[in-house]
PDB file of N, CA and C in Angstrom:
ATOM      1  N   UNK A   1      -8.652 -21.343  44.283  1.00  0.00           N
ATOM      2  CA  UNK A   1      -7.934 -20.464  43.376  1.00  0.00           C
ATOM      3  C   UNK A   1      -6.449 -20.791  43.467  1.00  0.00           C
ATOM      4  N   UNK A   2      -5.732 -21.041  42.314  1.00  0.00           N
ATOM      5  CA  UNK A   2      -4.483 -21.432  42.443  1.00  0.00           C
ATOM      6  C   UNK A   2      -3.681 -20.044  42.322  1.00  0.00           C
ATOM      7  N   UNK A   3      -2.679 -19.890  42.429  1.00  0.00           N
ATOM      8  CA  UNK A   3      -1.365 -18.732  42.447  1.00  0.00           C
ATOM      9  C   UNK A   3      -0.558 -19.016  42.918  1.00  0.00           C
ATOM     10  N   UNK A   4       0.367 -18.620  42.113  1.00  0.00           N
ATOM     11  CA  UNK A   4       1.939 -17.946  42.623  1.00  0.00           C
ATOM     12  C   UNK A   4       1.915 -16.804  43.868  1.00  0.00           C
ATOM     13  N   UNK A   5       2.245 -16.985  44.905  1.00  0.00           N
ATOM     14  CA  UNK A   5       2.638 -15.310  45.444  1.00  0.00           C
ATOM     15  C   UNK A   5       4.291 -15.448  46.340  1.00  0.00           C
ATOM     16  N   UNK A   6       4.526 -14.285  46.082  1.00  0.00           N
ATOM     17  CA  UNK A   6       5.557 -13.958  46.188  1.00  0.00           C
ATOM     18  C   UNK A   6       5.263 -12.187  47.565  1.00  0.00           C
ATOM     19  N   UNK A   7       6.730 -12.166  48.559  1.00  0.00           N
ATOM     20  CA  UNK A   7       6.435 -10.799  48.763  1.00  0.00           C
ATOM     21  C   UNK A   7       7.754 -10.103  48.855  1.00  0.00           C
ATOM     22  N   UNK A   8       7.600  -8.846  48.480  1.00  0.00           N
ATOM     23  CA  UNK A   8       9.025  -8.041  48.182  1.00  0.00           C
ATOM     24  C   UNK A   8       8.781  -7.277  49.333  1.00  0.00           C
ATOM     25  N   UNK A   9      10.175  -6.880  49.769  1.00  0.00           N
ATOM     26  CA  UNK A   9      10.102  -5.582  50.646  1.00  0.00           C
ATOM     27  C   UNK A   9      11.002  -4.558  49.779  1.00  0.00           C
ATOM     28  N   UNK A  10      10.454  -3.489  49.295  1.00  0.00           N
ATOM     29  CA  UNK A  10      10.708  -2.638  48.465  1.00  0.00           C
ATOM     30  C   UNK A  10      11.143  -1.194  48.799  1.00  0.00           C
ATOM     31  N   UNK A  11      11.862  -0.890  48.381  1.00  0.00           N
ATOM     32  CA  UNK A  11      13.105   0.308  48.830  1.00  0.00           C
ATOM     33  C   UNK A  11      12.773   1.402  47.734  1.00  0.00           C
ATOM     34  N   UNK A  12      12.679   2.553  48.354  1.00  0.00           N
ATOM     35  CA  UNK A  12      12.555   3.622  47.179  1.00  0.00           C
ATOM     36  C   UNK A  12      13.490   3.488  45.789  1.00  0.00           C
ATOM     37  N   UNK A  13      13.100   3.679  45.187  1.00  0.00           N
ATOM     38  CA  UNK A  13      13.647   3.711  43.486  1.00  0.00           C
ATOM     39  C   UNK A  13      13.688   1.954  42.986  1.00  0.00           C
ATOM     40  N   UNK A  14      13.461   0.628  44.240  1.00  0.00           N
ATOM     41  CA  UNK A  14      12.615  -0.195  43.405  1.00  0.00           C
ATOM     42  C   UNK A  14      12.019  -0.901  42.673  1.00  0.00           C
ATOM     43  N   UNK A  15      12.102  -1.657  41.890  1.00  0.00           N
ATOM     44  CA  UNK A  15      10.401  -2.446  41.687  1.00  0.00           C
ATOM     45  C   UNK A  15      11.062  -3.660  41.331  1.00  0.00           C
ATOM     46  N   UNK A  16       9.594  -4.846  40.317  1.00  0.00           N
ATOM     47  CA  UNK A  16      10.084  -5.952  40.450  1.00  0.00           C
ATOM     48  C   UNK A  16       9.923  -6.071  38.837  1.00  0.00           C
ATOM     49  N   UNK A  17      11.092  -7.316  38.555  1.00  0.00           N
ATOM     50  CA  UNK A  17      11.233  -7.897  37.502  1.00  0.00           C
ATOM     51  C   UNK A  17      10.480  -9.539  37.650  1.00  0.00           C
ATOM     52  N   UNK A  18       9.812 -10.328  36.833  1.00  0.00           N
ATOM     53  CA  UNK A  18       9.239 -11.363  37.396  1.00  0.00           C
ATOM     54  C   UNK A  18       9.059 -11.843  35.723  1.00  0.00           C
ATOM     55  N   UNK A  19       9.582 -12.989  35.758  1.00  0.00           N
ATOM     56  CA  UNK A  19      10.011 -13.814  34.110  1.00  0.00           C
ATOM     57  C   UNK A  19       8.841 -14.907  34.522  1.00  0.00           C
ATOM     58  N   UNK A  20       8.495 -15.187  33.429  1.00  0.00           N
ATOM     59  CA  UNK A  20       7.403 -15.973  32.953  1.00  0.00           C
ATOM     60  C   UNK A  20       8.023 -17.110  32.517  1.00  0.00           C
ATOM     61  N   UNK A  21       7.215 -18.343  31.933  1.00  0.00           N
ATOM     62  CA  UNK A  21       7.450 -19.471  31.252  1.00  0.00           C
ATOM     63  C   UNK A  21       5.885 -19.431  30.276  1.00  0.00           C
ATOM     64  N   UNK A  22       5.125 -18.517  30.581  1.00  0.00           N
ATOM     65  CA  UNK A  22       3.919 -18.177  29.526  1.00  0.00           C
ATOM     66  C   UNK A  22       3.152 -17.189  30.152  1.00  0.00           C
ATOM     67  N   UNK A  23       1.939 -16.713  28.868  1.00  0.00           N
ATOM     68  CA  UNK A  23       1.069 -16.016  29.583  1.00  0.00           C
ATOM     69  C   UNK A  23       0.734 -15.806  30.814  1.00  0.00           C
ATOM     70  N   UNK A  24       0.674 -15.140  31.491  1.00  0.00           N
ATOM     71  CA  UNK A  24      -0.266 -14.662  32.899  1.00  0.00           C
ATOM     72  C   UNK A  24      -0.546 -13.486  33.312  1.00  0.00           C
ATOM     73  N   UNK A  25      -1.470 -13.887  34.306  1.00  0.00           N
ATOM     74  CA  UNK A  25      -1.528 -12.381  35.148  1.00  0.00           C
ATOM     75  C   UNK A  25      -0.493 -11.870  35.706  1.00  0.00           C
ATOM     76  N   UNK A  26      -0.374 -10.745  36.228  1.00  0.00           N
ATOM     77  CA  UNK A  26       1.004 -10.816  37.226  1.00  0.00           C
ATOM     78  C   UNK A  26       0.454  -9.181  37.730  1.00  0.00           C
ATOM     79  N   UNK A  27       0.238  -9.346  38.907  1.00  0.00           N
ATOM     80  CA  UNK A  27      -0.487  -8.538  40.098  1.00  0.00           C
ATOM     81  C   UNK A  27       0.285  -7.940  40.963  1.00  0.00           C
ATOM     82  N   UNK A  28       0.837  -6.334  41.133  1.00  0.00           N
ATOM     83  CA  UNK A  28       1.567  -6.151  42.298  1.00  0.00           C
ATOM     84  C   UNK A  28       0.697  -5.026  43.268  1.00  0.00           C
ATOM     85  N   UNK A  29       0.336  -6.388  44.599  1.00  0.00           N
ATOM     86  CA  UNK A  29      -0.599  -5.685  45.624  1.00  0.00           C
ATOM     87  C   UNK A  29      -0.254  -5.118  46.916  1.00  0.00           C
ATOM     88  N   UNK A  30      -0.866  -4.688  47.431  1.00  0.00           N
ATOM     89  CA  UNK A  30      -0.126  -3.902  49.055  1.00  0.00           C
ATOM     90  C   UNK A  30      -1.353  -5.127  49.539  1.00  0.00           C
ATOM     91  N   UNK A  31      -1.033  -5.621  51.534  1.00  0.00           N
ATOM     92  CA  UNK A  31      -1.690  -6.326  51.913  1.00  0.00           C
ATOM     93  C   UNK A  31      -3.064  -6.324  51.914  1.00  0.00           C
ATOM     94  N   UNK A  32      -3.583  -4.962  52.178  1.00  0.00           N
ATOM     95  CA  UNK A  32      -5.173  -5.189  51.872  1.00  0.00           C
ATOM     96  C   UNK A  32      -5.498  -5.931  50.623  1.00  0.00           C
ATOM     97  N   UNK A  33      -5.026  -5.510  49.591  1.00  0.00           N
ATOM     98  CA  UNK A  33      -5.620  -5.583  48.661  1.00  0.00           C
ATOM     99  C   UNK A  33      -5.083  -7.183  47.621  1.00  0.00           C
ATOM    100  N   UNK A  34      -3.897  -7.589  48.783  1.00  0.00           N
ATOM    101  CA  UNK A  34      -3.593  -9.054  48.596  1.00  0.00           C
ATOM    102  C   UNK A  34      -4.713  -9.592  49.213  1.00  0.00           C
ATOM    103  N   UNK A  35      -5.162 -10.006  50.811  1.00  0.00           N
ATOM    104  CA  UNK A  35      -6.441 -10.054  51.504  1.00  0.00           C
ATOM    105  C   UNK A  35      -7.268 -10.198  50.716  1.00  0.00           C
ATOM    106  N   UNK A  36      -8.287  -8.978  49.976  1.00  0.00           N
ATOM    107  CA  UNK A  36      -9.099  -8.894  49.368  1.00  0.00           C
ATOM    108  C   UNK A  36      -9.242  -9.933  48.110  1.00  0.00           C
ATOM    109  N   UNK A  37      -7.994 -10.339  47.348  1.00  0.00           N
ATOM    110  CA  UNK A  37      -7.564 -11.057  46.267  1.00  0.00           C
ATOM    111  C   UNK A  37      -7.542 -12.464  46.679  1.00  0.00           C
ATOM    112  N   UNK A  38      -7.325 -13.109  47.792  1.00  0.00           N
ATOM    113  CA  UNK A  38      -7.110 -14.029  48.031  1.00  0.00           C
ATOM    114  C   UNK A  38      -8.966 -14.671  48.971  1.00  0.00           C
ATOM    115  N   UNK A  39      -9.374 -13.745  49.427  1.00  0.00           N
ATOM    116  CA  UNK A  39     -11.008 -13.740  49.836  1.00  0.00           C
ATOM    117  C   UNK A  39     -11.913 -13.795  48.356  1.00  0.00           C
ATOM    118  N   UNK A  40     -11.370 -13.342  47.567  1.00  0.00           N
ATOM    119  CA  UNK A  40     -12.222 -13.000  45.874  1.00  0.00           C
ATOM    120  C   UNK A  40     -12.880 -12.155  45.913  1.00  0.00           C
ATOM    121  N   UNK A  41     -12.593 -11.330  46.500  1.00  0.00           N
ATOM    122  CA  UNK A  41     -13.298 -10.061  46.440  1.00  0.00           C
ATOM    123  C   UNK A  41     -12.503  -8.627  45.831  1.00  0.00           C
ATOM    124  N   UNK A  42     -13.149  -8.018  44.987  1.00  0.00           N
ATOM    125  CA  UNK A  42     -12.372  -6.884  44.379  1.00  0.00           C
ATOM    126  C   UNK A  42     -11.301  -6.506  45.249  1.00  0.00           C
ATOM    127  N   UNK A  43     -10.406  -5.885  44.040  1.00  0.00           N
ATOM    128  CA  UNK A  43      -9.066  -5.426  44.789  1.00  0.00           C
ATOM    129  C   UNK A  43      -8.180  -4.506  43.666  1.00  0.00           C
ATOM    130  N   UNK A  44      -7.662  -3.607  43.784  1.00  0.00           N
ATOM    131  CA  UNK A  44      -6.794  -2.709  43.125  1.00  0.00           C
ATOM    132  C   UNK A  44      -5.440  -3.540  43.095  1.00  0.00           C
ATOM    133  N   UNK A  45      -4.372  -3.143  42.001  1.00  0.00           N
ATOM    134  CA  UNK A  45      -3.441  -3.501  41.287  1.00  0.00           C
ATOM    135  C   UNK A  45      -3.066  -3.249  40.519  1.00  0.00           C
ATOM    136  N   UNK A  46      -1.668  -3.104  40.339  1.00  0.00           N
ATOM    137  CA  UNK A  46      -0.884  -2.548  39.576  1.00  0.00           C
ATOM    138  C   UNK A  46      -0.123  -4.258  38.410  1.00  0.00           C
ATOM    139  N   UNK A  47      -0.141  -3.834  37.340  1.00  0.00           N
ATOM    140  CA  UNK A  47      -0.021  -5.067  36.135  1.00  0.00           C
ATOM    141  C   UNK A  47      -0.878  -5.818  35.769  1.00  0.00           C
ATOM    142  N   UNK A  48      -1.064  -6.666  35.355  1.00  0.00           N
ATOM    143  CA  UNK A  48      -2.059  -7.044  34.575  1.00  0.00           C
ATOM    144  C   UNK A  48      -1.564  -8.005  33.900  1.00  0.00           C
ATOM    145  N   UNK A  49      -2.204  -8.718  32.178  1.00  0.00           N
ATOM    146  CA  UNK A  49      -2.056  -9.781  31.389  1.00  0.00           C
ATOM    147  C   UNK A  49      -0.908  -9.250  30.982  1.00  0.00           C
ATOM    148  N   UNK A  50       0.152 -10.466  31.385  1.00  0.00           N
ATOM    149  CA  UNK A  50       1.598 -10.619  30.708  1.00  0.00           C
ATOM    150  C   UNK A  50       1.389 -11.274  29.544  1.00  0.00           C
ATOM    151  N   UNK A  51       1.954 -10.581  28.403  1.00  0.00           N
ATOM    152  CA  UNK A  51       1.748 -11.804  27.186  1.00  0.00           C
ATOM    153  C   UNK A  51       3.471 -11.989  26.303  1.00  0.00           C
ATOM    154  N   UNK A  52       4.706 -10.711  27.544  1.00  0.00           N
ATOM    155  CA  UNK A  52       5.504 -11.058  27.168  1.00  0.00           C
ATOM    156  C   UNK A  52       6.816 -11.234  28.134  1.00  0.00           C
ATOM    157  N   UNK A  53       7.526 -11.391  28.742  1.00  0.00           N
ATOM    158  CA  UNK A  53       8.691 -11.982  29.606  1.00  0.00           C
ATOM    159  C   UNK A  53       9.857 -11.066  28.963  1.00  0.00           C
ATOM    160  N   UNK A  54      10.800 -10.875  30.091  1.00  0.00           N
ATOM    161  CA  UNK A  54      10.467 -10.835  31.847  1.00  0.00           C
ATOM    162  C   UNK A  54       9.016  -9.457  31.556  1.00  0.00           C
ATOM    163  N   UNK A  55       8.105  -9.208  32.949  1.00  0.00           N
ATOM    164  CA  UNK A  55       7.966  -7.612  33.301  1.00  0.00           C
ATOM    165  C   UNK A  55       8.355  -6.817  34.120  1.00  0.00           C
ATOM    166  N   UNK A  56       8.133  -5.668  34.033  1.00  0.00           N
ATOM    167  CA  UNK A  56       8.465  -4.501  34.953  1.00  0.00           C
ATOM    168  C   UNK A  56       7.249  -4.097  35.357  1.00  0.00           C
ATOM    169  N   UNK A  57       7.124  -3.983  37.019  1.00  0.00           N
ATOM    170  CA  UNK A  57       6.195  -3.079  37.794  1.00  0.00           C
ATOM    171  C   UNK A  57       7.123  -2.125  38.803  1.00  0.00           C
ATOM    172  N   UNK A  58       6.598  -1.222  38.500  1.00  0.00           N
ATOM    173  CA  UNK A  58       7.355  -0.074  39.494  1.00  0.00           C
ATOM    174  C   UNK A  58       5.954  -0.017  41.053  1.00  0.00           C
ATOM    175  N   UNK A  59       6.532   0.017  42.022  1.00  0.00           N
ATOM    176  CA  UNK A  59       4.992   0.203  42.703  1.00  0.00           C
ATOM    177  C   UNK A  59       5.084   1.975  42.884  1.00  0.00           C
ATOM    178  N   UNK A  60       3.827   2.383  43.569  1.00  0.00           N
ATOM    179  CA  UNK A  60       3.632   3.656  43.776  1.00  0.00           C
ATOM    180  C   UNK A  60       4.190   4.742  44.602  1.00  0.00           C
ATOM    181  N   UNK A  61       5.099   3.639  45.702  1.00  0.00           N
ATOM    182  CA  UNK A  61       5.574   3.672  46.893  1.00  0.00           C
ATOM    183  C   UNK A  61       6.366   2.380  47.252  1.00  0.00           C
ATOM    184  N   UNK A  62       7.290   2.528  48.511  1.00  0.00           N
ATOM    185  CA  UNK A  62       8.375   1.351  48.921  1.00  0.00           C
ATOM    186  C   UNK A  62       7.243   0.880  49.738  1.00  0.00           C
ATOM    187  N   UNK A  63       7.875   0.156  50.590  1.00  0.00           N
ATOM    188  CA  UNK A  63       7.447  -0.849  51.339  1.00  0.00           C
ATOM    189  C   UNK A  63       6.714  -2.658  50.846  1.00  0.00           C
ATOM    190  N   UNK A  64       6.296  -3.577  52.106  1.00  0.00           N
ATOM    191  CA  UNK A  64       6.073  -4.571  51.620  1.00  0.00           C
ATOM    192  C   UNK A  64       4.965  -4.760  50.895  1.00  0.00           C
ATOM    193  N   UNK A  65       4.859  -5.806  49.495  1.00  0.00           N
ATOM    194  CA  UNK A  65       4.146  -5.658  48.434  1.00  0.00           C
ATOM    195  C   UNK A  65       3.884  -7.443  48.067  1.00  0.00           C
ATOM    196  N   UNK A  66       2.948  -7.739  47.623  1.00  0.00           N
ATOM    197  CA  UNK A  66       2.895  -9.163  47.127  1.00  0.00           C
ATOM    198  C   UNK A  66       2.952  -9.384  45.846  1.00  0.00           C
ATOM    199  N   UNK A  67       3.420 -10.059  44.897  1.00  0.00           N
ATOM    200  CA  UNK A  67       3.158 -10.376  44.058  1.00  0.00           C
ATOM    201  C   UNK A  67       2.768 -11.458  43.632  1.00  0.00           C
ATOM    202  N   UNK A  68       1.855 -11.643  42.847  1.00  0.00           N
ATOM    203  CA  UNK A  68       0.894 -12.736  42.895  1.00  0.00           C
ATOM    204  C   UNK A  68       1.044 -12.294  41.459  1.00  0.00           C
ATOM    205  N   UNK A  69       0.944 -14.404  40.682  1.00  0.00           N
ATOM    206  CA  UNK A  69       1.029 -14.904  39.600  1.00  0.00           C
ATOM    207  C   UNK A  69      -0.185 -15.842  38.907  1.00  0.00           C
ATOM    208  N   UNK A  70      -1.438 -15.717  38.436  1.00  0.00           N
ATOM    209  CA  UNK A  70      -2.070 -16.941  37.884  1.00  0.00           C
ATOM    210  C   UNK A  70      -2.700 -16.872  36.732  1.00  0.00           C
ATOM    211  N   UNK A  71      -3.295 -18.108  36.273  1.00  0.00           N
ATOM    212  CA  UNK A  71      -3.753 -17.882  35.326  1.00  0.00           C
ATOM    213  C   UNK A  71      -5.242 -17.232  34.703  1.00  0.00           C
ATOM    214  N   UNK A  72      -6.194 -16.425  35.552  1.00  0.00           N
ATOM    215  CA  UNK A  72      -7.133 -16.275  35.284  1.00  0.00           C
ATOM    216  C   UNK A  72      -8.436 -17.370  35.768  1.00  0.00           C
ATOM    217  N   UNK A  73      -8.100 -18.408  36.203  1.00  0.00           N
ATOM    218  CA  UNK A  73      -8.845 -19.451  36.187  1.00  0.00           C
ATOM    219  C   UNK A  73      -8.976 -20.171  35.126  1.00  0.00           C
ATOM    220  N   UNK A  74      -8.051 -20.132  34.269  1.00  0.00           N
ATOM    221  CA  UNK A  74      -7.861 -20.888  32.781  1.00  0.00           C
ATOM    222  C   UNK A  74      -6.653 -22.094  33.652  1.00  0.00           C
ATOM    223  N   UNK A  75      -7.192 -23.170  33.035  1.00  0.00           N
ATOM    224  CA  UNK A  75      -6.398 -24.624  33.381  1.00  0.00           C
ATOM    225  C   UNK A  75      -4.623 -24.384  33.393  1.00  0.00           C
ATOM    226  N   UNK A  76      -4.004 -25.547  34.006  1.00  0.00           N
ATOM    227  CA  UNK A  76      -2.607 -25.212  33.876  1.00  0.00           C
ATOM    228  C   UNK A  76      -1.428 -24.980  34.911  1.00  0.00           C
ATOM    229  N   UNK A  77      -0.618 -24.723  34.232  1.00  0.00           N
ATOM    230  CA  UNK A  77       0.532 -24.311  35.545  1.00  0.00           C
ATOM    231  C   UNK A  77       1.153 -23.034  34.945  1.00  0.00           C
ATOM    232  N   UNK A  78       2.019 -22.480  35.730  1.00  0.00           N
ATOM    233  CA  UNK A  78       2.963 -21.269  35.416  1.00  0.00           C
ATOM    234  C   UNK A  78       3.943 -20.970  36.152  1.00  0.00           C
ATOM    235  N   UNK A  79       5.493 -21.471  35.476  1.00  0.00           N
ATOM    236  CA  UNK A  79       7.004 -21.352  36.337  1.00  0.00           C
ATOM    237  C   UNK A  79       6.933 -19.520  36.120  1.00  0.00           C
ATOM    238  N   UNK A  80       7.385 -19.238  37.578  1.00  0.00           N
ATOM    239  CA  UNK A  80       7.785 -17.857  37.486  1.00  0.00           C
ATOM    240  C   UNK A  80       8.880 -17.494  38.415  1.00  0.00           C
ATOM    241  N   UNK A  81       9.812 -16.670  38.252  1.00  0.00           N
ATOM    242  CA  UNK A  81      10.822 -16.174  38.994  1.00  0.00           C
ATOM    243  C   UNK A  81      10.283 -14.426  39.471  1.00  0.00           C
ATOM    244  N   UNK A  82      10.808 -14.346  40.351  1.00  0.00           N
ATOM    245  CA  UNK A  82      10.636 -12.532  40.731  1.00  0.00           C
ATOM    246  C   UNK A  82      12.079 -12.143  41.460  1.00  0.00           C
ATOM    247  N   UNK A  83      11.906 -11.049  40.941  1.00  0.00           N
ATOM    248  CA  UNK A  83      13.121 -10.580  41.566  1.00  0.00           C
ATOM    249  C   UNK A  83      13.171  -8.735  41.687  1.00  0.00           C
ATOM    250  N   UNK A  84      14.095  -8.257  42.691  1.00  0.00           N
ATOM    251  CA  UNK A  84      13.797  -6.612  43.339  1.00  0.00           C
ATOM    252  C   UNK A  84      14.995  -6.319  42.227  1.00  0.00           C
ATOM    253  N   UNK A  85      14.423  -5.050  41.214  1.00  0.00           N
ATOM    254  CA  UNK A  85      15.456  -4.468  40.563  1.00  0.00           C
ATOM    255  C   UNK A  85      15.416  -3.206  40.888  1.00  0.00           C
ATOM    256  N   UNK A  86      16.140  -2.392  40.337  1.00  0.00           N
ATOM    257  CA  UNK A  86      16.324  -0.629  40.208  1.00  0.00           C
ATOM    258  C   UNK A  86      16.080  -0.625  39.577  1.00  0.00           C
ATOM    259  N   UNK A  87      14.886   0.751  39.346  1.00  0.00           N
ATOM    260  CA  UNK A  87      13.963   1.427  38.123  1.00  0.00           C
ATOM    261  C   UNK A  87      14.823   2.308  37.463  1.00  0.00           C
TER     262      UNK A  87
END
């Protein structure tokens, strides 16, 4: 499985901005549920199919978070930047 991941350490009020160069997923997980994602086994997440640049995910809570970038298992590559903004 190919991906992008990335990990933020996230401060109340928060979240991430993360610019595309095309379509993708774009996943913001707490470690279990990075674990679980990276084993292929179900996992909860916050974002989903980007179809437009930059996005915004706020998480639910601070602390450290992964963000993970791919394409679905559809062929290809994907440039991405992330970055910690204020909500």
């Amino acid at each position: 499985m190919n991906f992008l991941h990335y990990e933020v350490d996230l401060r109340p009020g928060d979240g991430v901005e993360v610019t595309l160069d095309k379509r993708a997923n774009v996943k913001l997980l707490d470690a279990s549920n990075f674990n679980a994602y990276r084993s292929g086994r179900q996992h909860r997440y916050h974002g989903g199919h980007a179809t437009r640049s930059p996005v915004h995910i706020v998480p639910p809570h601070p602390g450290i978070w992964h963000v993970v970038i791919d394409l679905g298992g559809y062929a290809g590559t994907v440039r991405a930047s992330v970055r910690t903004v204020q909500s």
